[in-house]
C-alpha atoms as a PDB file:
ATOM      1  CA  UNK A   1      49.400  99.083 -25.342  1.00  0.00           C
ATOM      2  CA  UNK A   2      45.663  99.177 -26.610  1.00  0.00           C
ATOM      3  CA  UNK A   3      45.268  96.202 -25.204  1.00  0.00           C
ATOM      4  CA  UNK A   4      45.743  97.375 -21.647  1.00  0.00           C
ATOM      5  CA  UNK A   5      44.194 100.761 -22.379  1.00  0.00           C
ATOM      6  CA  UNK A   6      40.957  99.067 -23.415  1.00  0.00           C
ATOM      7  CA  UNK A   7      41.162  96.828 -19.857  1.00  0.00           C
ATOM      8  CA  UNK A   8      42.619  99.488 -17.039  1.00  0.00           C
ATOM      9  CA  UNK A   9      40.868 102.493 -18.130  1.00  0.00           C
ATOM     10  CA  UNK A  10      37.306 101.115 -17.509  1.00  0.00           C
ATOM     11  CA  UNK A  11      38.695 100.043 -14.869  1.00  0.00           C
ATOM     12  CA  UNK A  12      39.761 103.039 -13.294  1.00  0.00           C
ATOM     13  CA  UNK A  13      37.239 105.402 -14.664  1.00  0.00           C
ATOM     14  CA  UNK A  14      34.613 103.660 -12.699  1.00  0.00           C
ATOM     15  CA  UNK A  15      36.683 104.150  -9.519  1.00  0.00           C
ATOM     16  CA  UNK A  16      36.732 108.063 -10.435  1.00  0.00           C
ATOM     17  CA  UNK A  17      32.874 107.682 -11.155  1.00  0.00           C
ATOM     18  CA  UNK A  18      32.482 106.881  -7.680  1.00  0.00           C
ATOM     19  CA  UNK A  19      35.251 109.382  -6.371  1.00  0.00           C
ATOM     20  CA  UNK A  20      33.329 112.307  -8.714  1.00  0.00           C
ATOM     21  CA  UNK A  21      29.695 111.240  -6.907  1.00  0.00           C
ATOM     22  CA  UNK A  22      31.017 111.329  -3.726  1.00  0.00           C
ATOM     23  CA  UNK A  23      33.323 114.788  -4.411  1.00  0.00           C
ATOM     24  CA  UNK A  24      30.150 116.133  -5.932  1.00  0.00           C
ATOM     25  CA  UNK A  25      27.707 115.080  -2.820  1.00  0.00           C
ATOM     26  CA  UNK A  26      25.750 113.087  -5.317  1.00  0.00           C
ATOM     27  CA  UNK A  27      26.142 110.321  -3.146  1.00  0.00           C
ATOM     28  CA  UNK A  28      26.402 111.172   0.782  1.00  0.00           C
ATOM     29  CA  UNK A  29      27.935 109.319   3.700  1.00  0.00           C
ATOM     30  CA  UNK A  30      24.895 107.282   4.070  1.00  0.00           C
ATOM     31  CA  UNK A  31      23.914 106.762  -0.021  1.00  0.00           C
ATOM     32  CA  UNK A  32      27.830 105.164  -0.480  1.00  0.00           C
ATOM     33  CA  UNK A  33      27.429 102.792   2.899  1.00  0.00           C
ATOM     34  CA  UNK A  34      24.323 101.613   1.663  1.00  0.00           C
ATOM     35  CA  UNK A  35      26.259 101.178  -1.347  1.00  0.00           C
ATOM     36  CA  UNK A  36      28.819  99.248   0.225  1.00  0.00           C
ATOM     37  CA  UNK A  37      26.780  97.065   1.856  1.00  0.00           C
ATOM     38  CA  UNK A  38      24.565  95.531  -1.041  1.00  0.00           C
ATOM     39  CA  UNK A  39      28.831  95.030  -2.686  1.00  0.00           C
ATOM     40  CA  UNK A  40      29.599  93.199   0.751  1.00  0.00           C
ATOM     41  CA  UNK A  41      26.970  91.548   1.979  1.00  0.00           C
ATOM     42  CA  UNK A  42      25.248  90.714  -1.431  1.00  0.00           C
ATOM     43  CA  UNK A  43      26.761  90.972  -4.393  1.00  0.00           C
ATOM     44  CA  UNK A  44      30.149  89.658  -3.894  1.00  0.00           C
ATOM     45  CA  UNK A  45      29.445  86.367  -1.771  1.00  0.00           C
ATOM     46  CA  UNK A  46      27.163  85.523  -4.625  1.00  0.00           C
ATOM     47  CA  UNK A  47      30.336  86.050  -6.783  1.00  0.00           C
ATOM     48  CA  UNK A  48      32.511  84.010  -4.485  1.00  0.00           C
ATOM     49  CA  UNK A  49      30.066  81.284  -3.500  1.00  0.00           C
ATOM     50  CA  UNK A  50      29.380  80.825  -7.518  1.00  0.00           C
ATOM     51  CA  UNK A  51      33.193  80.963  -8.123  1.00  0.00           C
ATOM     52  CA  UNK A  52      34.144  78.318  -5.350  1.00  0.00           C
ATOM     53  CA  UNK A  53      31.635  75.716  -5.464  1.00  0.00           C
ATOM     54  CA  UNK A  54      32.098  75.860  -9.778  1.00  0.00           C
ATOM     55  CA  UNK A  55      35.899  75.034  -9.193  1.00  0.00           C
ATOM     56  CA  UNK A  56      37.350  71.688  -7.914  1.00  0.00           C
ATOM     57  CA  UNK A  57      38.345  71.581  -4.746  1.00  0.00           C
ATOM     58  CA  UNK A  58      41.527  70.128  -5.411  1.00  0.00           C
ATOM     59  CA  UNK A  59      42.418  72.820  -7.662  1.00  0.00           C
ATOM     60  CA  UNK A  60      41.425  74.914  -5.102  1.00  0.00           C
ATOM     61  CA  UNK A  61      43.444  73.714  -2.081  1.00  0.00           C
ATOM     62  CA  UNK A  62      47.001  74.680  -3.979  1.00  0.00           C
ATOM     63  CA  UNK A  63      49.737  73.512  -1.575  1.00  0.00           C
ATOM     64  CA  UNK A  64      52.568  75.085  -3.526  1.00  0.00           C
ATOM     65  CA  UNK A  65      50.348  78.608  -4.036  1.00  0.00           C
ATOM     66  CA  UNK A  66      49.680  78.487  -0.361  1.00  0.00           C
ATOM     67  CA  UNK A  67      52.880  78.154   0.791  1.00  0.00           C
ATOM     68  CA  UNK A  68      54.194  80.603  -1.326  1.00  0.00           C
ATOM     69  CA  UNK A  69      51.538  83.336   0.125  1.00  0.00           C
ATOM     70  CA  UNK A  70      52.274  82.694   3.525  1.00  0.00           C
ATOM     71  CA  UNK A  71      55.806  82.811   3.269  1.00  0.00           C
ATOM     72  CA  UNK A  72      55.580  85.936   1.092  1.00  0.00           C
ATOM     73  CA  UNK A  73      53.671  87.336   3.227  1.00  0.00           C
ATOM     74  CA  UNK A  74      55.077  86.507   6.567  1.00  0.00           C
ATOM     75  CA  UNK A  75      58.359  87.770   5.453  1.00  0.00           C
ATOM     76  CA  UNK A  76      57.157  91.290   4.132  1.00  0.00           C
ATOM     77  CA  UNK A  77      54.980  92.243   6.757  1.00  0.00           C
ATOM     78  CA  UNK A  78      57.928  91.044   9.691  1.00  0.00           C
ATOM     79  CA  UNK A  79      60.035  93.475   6.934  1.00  0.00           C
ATOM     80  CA  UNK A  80      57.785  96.479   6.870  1.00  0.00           C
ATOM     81  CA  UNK A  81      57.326  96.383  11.088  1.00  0.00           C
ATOM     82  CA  UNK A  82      60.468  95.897  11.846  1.00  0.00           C
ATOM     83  CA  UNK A  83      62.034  98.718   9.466  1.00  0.00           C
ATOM     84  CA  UNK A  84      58.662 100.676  10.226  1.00  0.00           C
ATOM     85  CA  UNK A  85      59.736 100.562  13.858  1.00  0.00           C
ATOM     86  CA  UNK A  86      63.203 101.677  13.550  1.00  0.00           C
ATOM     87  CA  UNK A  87      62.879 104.468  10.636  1.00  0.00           C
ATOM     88  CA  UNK A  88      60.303 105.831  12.388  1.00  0.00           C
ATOM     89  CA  UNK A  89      60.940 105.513  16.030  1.00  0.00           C
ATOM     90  CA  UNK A  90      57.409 103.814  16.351  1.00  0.00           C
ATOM     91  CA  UNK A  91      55.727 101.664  18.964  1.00  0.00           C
ATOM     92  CA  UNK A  92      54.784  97.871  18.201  1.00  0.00           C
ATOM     93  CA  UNK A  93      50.855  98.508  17.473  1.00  0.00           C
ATOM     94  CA  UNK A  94      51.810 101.432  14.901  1.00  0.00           C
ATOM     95  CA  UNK A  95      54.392  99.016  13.495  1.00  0.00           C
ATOM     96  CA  UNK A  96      51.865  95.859  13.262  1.00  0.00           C
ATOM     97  CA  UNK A  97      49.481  98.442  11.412  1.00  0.00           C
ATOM     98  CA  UNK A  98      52.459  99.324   8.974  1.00  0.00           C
ATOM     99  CA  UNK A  99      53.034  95.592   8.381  1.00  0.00           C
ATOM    100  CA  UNK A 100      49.542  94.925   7.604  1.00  0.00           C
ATOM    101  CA  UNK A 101      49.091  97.861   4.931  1.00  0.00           C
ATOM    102  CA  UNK A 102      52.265  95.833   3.552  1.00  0.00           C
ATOM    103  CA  UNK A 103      50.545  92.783   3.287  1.00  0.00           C
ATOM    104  CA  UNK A 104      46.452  93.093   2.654  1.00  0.00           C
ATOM    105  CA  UNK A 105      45.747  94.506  -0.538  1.00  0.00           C
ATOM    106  CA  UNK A 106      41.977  95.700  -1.716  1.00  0.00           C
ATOM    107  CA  UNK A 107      41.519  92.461  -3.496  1.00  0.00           C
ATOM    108  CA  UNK A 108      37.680  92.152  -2.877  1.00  0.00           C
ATOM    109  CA  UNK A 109      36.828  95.791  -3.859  1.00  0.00           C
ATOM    110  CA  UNK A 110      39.707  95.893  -6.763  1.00  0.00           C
ATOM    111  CA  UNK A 111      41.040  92.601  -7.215  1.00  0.00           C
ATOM    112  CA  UNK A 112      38.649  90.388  -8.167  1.00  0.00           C
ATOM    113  CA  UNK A 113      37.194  91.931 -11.017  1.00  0.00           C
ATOM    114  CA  UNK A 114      40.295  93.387 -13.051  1.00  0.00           C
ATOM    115  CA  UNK A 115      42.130  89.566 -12.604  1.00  0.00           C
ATOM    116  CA  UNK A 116      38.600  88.246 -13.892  1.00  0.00           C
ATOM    117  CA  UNK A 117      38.915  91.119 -16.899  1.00  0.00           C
ATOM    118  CA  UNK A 118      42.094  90.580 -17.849  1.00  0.00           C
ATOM    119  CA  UNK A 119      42.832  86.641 -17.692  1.00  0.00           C
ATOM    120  CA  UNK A 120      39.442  85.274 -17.157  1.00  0.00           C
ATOM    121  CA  UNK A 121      36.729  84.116 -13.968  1.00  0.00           C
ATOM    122  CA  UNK A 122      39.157  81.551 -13.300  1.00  0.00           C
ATOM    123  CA  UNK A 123      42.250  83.345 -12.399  1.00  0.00           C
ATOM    124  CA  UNK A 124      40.581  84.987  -9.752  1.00  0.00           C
ATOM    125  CA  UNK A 125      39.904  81.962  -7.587  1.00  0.00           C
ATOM    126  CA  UNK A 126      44.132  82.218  -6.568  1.00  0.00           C
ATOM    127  CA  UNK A 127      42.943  85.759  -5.394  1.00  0.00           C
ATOM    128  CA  UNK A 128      40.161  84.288  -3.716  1.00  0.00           C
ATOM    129  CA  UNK A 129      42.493  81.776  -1.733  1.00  0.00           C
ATOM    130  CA  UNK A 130      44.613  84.610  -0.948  1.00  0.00           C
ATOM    131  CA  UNK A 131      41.992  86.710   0.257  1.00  0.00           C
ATOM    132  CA  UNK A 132      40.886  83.561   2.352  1.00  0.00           C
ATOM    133  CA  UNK A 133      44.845  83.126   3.948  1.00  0.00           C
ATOM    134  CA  UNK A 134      44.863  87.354   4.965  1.00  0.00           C
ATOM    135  CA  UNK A 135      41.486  86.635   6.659  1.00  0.00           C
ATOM    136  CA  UNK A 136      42.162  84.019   8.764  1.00  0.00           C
ATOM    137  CA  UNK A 137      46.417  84.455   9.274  1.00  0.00           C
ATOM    138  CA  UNK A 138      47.329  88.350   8.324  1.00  0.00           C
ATOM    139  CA  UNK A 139      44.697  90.388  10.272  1.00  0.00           C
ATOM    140  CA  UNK A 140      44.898  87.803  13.575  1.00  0.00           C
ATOM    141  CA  UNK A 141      48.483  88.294  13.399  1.00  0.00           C
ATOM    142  CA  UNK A 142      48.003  91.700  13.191  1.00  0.00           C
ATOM    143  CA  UNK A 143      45.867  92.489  16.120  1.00  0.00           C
ATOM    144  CA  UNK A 144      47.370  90.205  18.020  1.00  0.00           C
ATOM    145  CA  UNK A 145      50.806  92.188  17.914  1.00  0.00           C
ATOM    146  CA  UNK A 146      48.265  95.488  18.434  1.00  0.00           C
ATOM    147  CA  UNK A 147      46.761  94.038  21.799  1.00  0.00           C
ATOM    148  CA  UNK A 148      50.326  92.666  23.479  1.00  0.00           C
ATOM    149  CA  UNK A 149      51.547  96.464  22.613  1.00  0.00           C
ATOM    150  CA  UNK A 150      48.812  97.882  24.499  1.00  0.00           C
ATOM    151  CA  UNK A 151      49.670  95.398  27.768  1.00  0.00           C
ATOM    152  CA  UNK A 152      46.360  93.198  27.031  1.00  0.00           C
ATOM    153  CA  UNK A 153      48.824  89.768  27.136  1.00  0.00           C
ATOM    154  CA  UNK A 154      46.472  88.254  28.819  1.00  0.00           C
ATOM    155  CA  UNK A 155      43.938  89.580  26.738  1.00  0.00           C
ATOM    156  CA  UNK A 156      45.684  87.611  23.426  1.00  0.00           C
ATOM    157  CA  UNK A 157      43.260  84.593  24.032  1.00  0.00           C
ATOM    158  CA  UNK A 158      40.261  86.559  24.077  1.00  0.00           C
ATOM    159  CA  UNK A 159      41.046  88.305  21.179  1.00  0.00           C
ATOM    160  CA  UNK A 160      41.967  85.388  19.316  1.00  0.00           C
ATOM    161  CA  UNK A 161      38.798  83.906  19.639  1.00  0.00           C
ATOM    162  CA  UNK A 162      36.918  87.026  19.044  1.00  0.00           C
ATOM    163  CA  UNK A 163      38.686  87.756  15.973  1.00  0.00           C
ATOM    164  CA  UNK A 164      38.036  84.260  14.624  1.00  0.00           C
ATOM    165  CA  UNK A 165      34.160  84.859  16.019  1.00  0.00           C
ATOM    166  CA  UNK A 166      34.230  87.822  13.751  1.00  0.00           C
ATOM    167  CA  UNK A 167      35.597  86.195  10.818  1.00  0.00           C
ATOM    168  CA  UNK A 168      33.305  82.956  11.246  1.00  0.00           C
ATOM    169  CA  UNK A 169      30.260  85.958  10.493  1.00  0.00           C
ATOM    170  CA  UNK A 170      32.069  87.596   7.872  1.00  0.00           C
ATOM    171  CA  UNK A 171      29.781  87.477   4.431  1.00  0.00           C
ATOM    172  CA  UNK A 172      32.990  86.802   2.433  1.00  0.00           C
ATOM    173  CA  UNK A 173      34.520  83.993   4.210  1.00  0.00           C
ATOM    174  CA  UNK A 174      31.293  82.609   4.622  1.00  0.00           C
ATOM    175  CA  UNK A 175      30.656  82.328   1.061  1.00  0.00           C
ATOM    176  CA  UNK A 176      33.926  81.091   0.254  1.00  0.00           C
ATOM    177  CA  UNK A 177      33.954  78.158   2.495  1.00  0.00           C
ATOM    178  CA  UNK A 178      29.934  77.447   1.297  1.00  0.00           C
ATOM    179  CA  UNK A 179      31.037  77.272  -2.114  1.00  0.00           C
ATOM    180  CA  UNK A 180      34.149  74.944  -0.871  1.00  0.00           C
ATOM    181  CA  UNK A 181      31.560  72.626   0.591  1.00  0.00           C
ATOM    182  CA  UNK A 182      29.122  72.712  -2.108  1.00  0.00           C
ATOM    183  CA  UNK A 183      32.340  71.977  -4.653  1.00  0.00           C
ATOM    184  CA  UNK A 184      33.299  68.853  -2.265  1.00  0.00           C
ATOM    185  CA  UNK A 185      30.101  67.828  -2.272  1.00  0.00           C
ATOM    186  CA  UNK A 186      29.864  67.179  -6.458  1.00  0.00           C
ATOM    187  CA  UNK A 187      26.604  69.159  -5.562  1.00  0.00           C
ATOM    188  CA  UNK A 188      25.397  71.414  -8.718  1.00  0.00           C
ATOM    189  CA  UNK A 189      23.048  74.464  -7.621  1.00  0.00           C
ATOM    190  CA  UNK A 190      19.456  74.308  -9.152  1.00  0.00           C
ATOM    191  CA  UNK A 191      19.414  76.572 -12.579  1.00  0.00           C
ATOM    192  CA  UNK A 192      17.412  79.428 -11.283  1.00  0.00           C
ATOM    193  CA  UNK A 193      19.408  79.573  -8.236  1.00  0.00           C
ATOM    194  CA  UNK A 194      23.058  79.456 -10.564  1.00  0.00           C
ATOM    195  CA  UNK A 195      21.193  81.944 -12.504  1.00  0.00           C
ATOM    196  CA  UNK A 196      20.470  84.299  -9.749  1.00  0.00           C
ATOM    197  CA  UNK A 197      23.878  83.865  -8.700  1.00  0.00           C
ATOM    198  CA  UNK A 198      25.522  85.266 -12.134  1.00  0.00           C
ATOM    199  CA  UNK A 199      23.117  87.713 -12.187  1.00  0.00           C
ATOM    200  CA  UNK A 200      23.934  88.781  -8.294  1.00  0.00           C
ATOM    201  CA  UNK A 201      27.530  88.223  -9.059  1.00  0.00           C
ATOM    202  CA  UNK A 202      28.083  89.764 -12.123  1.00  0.00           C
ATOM    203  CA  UNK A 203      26.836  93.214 -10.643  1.00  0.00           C
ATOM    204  CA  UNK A 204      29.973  92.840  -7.677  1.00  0.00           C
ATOM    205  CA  UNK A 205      32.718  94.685 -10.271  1.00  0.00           C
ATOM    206  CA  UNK A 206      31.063  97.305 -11.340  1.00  0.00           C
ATOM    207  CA  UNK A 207      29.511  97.979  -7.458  1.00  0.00           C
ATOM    208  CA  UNK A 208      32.434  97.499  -5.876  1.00  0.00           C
ATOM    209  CA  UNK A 209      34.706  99.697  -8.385  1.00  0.00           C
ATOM    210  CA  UNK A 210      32.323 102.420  -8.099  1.00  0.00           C
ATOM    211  CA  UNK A 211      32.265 102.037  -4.363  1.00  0.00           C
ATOM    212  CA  UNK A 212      35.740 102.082  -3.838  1.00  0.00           C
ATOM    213  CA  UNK A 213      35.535 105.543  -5.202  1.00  0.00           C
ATOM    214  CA  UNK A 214      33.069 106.577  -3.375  1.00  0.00           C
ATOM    215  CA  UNK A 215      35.006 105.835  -0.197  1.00  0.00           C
ATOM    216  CA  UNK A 216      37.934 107.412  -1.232  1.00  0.00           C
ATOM    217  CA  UNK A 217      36.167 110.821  -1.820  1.00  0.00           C
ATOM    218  CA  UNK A 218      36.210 110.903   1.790  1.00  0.00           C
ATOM    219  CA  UNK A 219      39.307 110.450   2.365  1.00  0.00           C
ATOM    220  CA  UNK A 220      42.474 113.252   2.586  1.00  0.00           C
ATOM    221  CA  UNK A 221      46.078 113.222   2.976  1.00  0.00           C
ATOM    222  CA  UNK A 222      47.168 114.607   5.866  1.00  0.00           C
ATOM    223  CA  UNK A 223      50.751 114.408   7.060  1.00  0.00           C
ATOM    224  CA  UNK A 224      52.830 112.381   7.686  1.00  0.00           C
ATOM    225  CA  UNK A 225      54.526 111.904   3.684  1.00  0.00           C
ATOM    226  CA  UNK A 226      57.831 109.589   4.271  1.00  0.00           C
ATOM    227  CA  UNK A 227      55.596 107.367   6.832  1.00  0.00           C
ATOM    228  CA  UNK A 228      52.404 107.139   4.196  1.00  0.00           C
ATOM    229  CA  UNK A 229      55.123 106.821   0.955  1.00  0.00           C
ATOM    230  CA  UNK A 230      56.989 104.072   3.021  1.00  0.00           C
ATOM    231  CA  UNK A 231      53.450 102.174   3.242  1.00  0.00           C
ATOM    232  CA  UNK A 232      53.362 102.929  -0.326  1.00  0.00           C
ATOM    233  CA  UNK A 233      56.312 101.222  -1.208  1.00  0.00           C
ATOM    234  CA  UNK A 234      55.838  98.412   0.465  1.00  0.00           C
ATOM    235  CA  UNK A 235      52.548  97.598  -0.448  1.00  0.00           C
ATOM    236  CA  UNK A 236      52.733  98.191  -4.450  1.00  0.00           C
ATOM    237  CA  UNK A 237      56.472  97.300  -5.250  1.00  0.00           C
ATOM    238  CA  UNK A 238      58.235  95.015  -2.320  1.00  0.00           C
ATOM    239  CA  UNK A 239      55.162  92.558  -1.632  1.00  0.00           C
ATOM    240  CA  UNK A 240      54.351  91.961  -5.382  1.00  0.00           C
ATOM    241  CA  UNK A 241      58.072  91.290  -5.378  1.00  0.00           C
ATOM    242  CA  UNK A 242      58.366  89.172  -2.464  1.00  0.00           C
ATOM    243  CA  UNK A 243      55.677  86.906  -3.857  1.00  0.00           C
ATOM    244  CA  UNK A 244      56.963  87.024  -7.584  1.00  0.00           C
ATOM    245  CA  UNK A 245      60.112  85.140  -6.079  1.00  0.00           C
ATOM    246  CA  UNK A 246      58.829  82.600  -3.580  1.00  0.00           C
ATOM    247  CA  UNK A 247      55.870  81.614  -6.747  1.00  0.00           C
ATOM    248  CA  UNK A 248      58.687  81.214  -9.090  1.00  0.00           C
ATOM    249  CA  UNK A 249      61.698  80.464  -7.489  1.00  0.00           C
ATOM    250  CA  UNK A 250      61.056  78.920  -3.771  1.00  0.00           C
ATOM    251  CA  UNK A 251      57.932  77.041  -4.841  1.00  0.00           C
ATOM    252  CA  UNK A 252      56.167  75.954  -8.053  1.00  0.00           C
ATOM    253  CA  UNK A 253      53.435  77.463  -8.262  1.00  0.00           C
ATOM    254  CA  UNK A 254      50.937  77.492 -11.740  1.00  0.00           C
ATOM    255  CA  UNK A 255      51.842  79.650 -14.158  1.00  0.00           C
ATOM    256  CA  UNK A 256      48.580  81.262 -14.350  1.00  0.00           C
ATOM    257  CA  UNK A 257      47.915  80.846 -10.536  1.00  0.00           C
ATOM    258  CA  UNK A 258      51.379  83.118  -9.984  1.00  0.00           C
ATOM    259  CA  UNK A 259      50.533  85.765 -12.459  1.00  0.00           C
ATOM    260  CA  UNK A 260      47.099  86.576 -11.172  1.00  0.00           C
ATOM    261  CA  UNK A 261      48.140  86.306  -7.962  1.00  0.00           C
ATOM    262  CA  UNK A 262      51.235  88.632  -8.557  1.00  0.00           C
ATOM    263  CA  UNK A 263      48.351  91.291  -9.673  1.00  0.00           C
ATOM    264  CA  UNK A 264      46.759  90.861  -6.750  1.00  0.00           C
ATOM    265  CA  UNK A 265      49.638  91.616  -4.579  1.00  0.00           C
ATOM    266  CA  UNK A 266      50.608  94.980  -6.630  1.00  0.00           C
ATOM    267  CA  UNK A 267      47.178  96.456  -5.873  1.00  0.00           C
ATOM    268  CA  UNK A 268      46.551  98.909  -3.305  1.00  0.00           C
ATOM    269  CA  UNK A 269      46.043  98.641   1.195  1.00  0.00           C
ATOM    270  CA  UNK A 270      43.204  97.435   1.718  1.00  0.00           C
ATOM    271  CA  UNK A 271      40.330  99.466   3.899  1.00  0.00           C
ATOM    272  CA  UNK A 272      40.493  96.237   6.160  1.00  0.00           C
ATOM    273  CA  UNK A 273      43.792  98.244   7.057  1.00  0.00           C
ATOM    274  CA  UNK A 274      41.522 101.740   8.081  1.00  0.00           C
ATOM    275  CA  UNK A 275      39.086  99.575   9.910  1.00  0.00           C
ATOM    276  CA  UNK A 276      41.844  97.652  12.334  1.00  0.00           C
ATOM    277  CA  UNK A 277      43.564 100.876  12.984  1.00  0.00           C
ATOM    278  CA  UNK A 278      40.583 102.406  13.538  1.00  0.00           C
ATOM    279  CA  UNK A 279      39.118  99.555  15.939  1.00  0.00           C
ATOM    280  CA  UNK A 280      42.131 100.204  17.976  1.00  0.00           C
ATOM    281  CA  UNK A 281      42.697 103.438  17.449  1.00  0.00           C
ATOM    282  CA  UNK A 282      46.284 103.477  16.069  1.00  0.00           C
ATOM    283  CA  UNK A 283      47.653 104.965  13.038  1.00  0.00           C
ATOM    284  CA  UNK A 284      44.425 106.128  11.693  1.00  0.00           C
ATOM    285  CA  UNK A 285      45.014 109.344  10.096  1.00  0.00           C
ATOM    286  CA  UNK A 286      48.669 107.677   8.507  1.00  0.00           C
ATOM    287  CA  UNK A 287      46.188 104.712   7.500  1.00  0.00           C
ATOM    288  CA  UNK A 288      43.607 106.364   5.686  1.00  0.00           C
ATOM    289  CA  UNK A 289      46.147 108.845   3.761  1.00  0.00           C
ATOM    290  CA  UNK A 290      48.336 105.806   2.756  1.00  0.00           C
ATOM    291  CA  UNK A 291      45.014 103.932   1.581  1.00  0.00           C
ATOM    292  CA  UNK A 292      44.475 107.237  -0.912  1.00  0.00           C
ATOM    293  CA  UNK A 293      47.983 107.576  -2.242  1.00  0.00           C
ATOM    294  CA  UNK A 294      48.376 103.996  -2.692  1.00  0.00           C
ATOM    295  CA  UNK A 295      45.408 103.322  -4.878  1.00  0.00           C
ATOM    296  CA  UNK A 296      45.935 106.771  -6.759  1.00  0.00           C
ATOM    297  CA  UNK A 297      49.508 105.836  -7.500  1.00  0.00           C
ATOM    298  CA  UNK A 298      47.931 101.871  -8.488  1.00  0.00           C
ATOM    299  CA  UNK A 299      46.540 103.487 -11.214  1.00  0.00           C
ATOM    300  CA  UNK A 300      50.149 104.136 -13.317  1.00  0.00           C
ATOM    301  CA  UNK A 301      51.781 101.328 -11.486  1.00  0.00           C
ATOM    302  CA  UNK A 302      48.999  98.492 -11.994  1.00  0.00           C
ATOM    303  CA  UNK A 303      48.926  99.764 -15.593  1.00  0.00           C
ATOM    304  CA  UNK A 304      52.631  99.595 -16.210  1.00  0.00           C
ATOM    305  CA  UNK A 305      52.393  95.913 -14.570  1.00  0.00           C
ATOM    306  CA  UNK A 306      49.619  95.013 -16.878  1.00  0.00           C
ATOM    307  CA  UNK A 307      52.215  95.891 -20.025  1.00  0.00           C
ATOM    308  CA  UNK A 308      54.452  93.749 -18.636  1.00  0.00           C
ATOM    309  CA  UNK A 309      52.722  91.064 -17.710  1.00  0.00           C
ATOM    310  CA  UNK A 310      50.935  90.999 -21.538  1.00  0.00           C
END
C-alpha cells in the first residue's frame, strides 16, 4: 500500500496543483493554453521521438499487442454506441461521441508518465502504440459515423482525407513515426541533441499533469448524470476489461506490454473526446462533464488498480 501511495499521490496532487491554479485564477484561460501548448507541441514529441527511435522497431511493431487493441477496441466502442443509442434514445453522431469517450483515454496528458513511474520508460512505448492505433483508426471512425449522421455521405471522402491531413500535422504522431524512422534507420542522435531531448522530455510529466488540471478547472458538471456515469463506466471499468481479455486470453500479448497497456485503458476520456464533439458540435456539454467525473473518479479507481496490479 505505501508503495502505491508513494507513486499515485504525486501523481494526482500535481493534477490538483493545476486544478487549484486554475480555480484560484492564478493561471487564466490564456496562461494554461500557453501551457498546453509548450506540453503538446514541445515537450512531449521530444519525449516520444526519444522513446521511439531508442526502442527497436521490431519490438515496436507488436502484432499480437496490436491486434489485441483493435479488437478491444472495436468491440467496446460498437458496445457503448449501440447501447448508448438505445438507453438513451440518441441519434448516431451523439452515439459515435459516446463510443469514442469509451475508447480514447488521456494517455498523452496522464498516461505516459504514471506507466513510465510505475514500471519504467519502457512500458510506456505499448501506450505509445496505442495512442498511435486511436489516432489513426478510433477518431476517423468516429467522425466518420458523426458526418453520415448529419447527411454529409458524400462528404465521408472528404473528411477522410482531411482527418488524415490533420493527423499527418499532428506534433504527436509526427514524433512518433520520426522516432520509428530514426529506430529503423540504426541511426543514434548526436549527444547534445539526445541530451536536449531528455532534458525536453523529462519536463512532459510534470507539464502535462499540471496541465491537465488546469483544464479541468474549467470544466463543470452539468446534467445529464445516467448519460455522463454511463460514459464513466465504460471508459474506466468495461474497456480496461475488454482489453484485459483479448491481451490474455484471445492473443498473447507480453506480459509487461499487457499490464501497462491495461493501465492505460483504465485511465480517464480523453479531451480529444471534448474537441471532436466540439468540432461538430454534438454532445458537448455531456462530453466535457463526463471528461471531469471520469478523471475525478480515476483517482480511487486507478489507485485501487495500481494495488492490484503490484
Amino acid at each position: 500500500m505505501q508503495s502505491i501511495l508513494n507513486t499515485a499521490l504525486p501523481f494526482f496532487a500535481l493534477i490538483f496543483c493545476g486544478y487549484g491554479a486554475g480555480r484560484l485564477n492564478l493561471l487564466d484561460e490564456t496562461a494554461a493554453a500557453g501551457v498546453n501548448t509548450f506540453v503538446f507541441y514541445f515537450a512531449l514529441p521530444a519525449f516520444l521521438f526519444g522513446l521511439m527511435s531508442s526502442s527497436p522497431i521490431g519490438e515496436v511493431v507488436n502484432g499480437p499487442f496490436i491486434g489485441a487493441y483493435v479488437t478491444a477496441s472495436l468491440a467496446v466502442f460498437t458496445l457503448a454506441a449501440l447501447v448508448g443509442h438505445r438507453l438513451f434514445e440518441i441519434g448516431r453522431a451523439e452515439a459515435a461521441v459516446q463510443g469514442l469517450a469509451a475508447v480514447l483515454a488521456n494517455t498523452g496528458y496522464m498516461g505516459i508518465p504514471l506507466v513510465s513511474a510505475v514500471f519504467g520508460r519502457e512500458a510506456a512505448v505499448p501506450i505509445v502504440v496505442g495512442l498511435t492505433l486511436d489516432g489513426v483508426l478510433m477518431i476517423p471512425l468516429g467522425i466518420m459515423i458523426i458526418e453520415s449522421s448529419k447527411g454529409h455521405s458524400e462528404r465521408l471522402t472528404h473528411t477522410a482525407l482531411t482527418t488524415f491531413s490533420a493527423l499527418a500535422r499532428n506534433p504527436l504522431i509526427l514524433s512518433i513515426f520520426a522516432g520509428l524512422a530514426f529506430s529503423a534507420t540504426g541511426l543514434t542522435p548526436p549527444e547534445p541533441v539526445t541530451n536536449f531531448l531528455e532534458l525536453l522530455g523529462g519536463t512532459a510529466g510534470p507539464c502535462a499533469l499540471f496541465a491537465l488540471g488546469a483544464t479541468l478547472a474549467g470544466r463543470q458538471v452539468a446534467g445529464g448524470a445516467a448519460e455522463v456515469s454511463y460514459m464513466t463506466l465504460m471508459k474506466l471499468a468495461v474497456h480496461p476489461v475488454a482489453l484485459f481479455l483479448t491481451t490474455t486470453l484471445i492473443f498473447s500479448v507480453d506480459p509487461l506490454w499487457a499490464t501497462a497497456a491495461l493501465l492505460g485503458a483504465a485511465l480517464p476520456i480523453a479531451a480529444n473526446v471534448f474537441i471532436v464533439a466540439r468540432q461538430y458540435d454534438v454532445y458537448v456539454v455531456r462530453t466535457s462533464s463526463a471528461i471531469l467525473v471520469s478523471t475525478a473518479v480515476s483517482m480511487l479507481s486507478v489507485s485501487a488498480l495500481l494495488l492490484v496490479l503490484q
